[in-house]
Protein backbone atom coordinates (compact mmCIF):
# COMPACT_ATOMS: atom_id res chain seq x y z
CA UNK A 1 83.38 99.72 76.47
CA UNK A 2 81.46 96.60 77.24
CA UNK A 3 82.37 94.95 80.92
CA UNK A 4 82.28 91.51 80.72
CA UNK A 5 80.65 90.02 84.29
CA UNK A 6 82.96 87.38 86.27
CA UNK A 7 81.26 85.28 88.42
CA UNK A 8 82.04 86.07 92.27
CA UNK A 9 83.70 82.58 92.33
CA UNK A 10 86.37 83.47 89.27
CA UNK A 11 86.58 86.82 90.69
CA UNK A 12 88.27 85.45 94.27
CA UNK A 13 90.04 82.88 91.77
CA UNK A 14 92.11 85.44 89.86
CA UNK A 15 92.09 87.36 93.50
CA UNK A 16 93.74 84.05 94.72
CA UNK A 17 96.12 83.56 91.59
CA UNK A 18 97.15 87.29 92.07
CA UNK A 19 98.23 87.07 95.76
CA UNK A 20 99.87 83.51 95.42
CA UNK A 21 102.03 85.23 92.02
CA UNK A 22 103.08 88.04 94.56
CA UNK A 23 104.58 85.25 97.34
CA UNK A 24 105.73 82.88 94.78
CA UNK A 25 107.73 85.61 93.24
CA UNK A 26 109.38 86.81 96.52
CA UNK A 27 110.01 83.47 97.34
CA UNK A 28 112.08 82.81 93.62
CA UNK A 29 114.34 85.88 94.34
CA UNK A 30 114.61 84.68 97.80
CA UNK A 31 115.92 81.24 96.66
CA UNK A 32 118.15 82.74 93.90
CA UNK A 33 119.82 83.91 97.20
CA UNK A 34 120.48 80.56 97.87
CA UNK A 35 119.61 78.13 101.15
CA UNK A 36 120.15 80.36 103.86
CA UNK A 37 118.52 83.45 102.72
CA UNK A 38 115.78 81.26 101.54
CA UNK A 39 115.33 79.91 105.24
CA UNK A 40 115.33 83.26 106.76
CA UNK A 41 112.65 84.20 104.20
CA UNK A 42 110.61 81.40 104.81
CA UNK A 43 110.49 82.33 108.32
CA UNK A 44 109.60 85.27 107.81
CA UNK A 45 106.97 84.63 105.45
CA UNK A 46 105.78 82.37 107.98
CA UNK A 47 105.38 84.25 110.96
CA UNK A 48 103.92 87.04 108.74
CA UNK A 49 101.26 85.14 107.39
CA UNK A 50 100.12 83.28 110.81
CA UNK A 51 99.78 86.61 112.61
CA UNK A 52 98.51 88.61 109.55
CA UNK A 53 95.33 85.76 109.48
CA UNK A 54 94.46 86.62 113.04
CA UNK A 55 93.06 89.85 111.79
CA UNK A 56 91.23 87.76 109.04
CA UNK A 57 88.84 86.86 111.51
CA UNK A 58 88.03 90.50 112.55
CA UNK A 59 87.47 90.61 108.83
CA UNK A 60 84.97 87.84 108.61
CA UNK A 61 83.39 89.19 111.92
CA UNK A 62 82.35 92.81 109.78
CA UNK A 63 82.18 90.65 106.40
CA UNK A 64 79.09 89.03 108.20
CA UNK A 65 77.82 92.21 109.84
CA UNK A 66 77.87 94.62 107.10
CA UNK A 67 76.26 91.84 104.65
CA UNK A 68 73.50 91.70 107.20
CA UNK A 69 72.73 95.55 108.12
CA UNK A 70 73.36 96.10 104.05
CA UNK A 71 71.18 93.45 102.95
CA UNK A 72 68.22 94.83 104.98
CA UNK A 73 68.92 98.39 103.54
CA UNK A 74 70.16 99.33 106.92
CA UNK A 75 72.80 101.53 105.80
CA UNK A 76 73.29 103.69 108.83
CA UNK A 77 73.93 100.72 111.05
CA UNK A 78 76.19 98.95 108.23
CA UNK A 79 77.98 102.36 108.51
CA UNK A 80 78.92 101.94 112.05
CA UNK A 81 79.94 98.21 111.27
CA UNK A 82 82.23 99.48 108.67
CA UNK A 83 84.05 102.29 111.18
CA UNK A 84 83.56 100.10 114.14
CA UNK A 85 85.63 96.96 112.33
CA UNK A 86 88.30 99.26 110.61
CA UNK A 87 89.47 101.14 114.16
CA UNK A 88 89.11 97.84 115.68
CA UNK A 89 91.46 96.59 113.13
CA UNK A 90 93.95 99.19 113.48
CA UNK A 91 93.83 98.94 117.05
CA UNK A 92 94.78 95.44 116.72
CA UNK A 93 97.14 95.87 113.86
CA UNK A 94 100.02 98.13 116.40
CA UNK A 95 99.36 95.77 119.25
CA UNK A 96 100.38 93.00 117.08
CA UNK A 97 103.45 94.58 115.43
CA UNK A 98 104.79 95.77 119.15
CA UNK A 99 104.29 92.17 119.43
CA UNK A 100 106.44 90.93 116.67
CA UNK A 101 108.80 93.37 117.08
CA UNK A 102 109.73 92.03 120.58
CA UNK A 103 108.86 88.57 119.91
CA UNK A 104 110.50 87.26 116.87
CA UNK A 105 113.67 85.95 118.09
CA UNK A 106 111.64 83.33 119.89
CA UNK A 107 108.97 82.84 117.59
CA UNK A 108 112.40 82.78 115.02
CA UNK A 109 113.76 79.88 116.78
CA UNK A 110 111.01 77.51 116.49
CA UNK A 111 112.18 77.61 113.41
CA UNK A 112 115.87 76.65 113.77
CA UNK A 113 118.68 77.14 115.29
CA UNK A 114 121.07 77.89 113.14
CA UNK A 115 122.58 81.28 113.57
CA UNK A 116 123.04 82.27 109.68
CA UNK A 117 119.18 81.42 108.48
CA UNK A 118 118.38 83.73 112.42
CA UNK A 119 120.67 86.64 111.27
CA UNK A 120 118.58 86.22 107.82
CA UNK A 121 114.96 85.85 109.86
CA UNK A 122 115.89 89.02 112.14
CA UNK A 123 116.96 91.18 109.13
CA UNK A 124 113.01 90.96 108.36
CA UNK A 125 111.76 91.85 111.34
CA UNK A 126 111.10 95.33 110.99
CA UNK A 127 109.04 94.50 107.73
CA UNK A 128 107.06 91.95 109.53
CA UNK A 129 106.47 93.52 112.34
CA UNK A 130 106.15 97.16 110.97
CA UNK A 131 103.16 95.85 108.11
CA UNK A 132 100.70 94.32 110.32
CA UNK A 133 98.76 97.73 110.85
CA UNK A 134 98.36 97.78 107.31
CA UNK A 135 98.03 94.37 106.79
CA UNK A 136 94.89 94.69 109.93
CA UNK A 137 93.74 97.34 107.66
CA UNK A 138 93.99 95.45 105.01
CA UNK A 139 92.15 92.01 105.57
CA UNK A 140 89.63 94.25 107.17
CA UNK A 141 88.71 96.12 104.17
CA UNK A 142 88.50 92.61 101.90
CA UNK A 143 86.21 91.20 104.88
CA UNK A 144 83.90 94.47 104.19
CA UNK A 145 84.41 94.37 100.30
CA UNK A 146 82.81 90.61 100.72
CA UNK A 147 80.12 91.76 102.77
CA UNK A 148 78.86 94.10 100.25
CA UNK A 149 79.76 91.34 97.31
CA UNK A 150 82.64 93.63 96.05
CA UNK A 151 84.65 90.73 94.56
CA UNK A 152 85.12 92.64 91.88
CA UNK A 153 87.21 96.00 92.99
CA UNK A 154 88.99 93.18 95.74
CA UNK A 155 90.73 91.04 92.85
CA UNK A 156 91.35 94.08 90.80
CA UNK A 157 92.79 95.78 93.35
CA UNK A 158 95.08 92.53 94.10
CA UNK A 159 96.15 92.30 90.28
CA UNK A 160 96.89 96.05 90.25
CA UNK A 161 99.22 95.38 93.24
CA UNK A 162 100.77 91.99 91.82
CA UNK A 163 101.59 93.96 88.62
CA UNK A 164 103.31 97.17 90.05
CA UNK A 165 105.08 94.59 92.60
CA UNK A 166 106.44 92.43 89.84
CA UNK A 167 107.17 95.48 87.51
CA UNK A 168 108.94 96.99 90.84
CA UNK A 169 110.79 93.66 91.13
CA UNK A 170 111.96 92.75 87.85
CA UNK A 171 113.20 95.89 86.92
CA UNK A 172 115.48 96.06 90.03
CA UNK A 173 116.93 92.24 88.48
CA UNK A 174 117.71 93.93 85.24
């Protein structure tokens, strides 16, 4: 089998196009719903994404660590980067959920006011709040797959996911 070498550039591309297919599909079945469950998704997807990012920059904190201590051949320190970043990230990942969990009415009603699209909002609460240790996790480990200039298992990872999502997804609409 010959493997055919992506640039790092197309690699984050497809990486990109992957993760954008996943939130573009959730947000078609969402809107299928029609306008109010479409709202309360949107908020959702919101608040998600804003407090999922605040781990990113844990992730680009050990991204530029590890690249450092691995590009010197200083594996044992790059090591310790790699453990020190992950607990760090799952120590920030419950905090944050606890967070959400108690503060997404309010951050909800920035949002709107309208009760209906809130009911909607609050019914994805426990998702929200309950995936940001794994989402800490998970930003974490692509910050650390960049600092070792893993592009490659970080977008096919992400396409793996996008397909078993939208295979998950489309068969429950047949």
């Amino acid at each position: 089998i010959e493997i055919v070498m992506v640039p790092a550039g197309g690699l984050l591309i497809g990486r990109t196009i992957a993760t954008l297919g996943t939130l573009t599909l959730a947000t078609s079945l969402a809107a299928r719903q029609g306008p109010i469950p479409m709202a309360g998704h949107q908020i959702c997807v919101q608040i998600w994404l804003a407090v999922s990012l605040l781990t990113d920059a844990l992730a680009l904190s050990g991204q530029a660590l590890l690249a450092t201590n691995y590009s010197q051949a200083n594996y044992q320190q790059a090591r310790k980067v790699i453990y020190s970043v992950l607990k760090i990230g799952l120590a920030t990942g419950f905090p944050l959920a606890v967070f959400l969990f108690i503060g997404f009415e309010a951050l909800s009603g920035l949002f709107t006011t309208d009760a209906e699209v809130l009911q909607i909002a609050w019914s994805g609460t426990l998702f929200v709040a309950g995936s940001q240790p794994v989402n800490a996790v998970a930003f974490v480990l692509d910050g650390l797959y960049y600092g070792v200039s893993d592009y490659e298992y970080a977008a096919v990872s992400m396409v793996i996911y996008d397909q078993v999502y939208a295979i998950i997804v489309f068969g429950k609409l047949i």
